[in-house]
Protein backbone atom coordinates (compact mmCIF):
# COMPACT_ATOMS: atom_id res chain seq x y z
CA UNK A 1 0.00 0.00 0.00
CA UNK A 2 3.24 2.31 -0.01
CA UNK A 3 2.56 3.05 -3.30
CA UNK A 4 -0.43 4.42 -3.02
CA UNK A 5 -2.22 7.81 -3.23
CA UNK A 6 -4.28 8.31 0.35
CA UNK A 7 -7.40 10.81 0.93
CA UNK A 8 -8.21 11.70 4.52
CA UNK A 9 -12.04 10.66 5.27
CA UNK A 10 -13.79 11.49 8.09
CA UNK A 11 -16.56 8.93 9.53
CA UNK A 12 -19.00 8.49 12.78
CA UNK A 13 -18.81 5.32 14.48
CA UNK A 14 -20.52 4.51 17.77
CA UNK A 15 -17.90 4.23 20.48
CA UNK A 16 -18.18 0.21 20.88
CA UNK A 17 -16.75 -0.21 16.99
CA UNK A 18 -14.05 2.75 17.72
CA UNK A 19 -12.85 0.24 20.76
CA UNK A 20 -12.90 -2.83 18.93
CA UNK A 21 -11.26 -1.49 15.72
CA UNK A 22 -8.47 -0.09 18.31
CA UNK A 23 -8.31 -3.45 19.94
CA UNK A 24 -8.62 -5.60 17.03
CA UNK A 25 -5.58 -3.62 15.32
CA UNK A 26 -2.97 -3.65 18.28
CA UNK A 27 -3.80 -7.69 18.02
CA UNK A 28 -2.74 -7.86 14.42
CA UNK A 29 0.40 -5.66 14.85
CA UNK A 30 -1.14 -2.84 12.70
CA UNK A 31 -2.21 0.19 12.41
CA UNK A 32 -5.77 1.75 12.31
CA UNK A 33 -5.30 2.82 8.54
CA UNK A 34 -3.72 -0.31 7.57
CA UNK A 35 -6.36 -2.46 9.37
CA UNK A 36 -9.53 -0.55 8.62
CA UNK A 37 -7.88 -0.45 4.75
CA UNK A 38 -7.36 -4.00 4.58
CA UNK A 39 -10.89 -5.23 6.06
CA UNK A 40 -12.25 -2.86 3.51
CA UNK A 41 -10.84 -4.38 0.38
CA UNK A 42 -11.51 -7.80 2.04
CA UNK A 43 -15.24 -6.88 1.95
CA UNK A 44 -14.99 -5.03 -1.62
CA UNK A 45 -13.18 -8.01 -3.15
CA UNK A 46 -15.81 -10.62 -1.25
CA UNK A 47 -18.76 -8.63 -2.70
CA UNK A 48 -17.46 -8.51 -6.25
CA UNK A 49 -16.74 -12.44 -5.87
CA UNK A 50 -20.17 -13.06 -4.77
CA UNK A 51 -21.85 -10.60 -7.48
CA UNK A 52 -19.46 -12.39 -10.27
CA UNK A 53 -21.01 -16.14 -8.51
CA UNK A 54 -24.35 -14.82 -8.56
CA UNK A 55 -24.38 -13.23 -12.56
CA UNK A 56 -22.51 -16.97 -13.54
CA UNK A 57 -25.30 -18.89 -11.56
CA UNK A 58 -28.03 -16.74 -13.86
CA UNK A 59 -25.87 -17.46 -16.76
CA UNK A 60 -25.70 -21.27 -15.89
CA UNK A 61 -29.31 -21.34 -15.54
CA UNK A 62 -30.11 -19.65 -18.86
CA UNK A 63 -27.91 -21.00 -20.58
CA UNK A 64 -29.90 -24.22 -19.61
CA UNK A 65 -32.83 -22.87 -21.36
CA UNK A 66 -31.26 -22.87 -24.40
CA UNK A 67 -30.82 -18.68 -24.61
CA UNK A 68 -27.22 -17.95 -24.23
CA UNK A 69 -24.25 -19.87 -23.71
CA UNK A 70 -22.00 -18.92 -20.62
CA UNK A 71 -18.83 -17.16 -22.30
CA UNK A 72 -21.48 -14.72 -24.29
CA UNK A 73 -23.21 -13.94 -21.15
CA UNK A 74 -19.80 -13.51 -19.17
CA UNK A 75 -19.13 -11.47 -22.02
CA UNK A 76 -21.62 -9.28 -22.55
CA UNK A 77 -21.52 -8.89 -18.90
CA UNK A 78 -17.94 -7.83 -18.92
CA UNK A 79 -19.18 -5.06 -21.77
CA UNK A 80 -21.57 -4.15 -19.29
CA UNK A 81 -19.18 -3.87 -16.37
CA UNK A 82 -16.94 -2.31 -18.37
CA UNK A 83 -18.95 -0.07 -19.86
């Protein structure tokens, strides 16, 4: 993350998630930045996994039916994404 470009942000937590985001940093040897940082691309990159699972399972199932195979839905859903 050295290499990267930081923004100062500014957010309101109640006090019990303040403590345990202090705690739960000191037991992983990091600091608040770094922790908060990292269990915020850990959810990012876990909802993008499950939205790519879900749009493959609708694929699967369609391409069942005889509409589409998968690699043109993935496809045109990568235009779409992409887009």
């Amino acid at each position: 993350m050295s290499n990267q470009t930081y923004e100062k942000i500014t957010i309101n937590l109640p006090s019990k998630y303040v403590s345990f985001l202090k705690e739960s940093s000191k037991e992983h040897w990091q600091t608040i930045e770094t922790y908060t940082t990292e269990a915020l691309m850990e959810k990012m990159s876990w909802d993008s996994t499950e939205e790519d699972k879900f749009w493959g399972e609708l694929a699967d199932k369609e391409k069942s039916k005889g509409m589409t195979s998968v690699e043109d839905s993935m496809d045109l859903l990568s235009r779409m994404k992409n887009a």
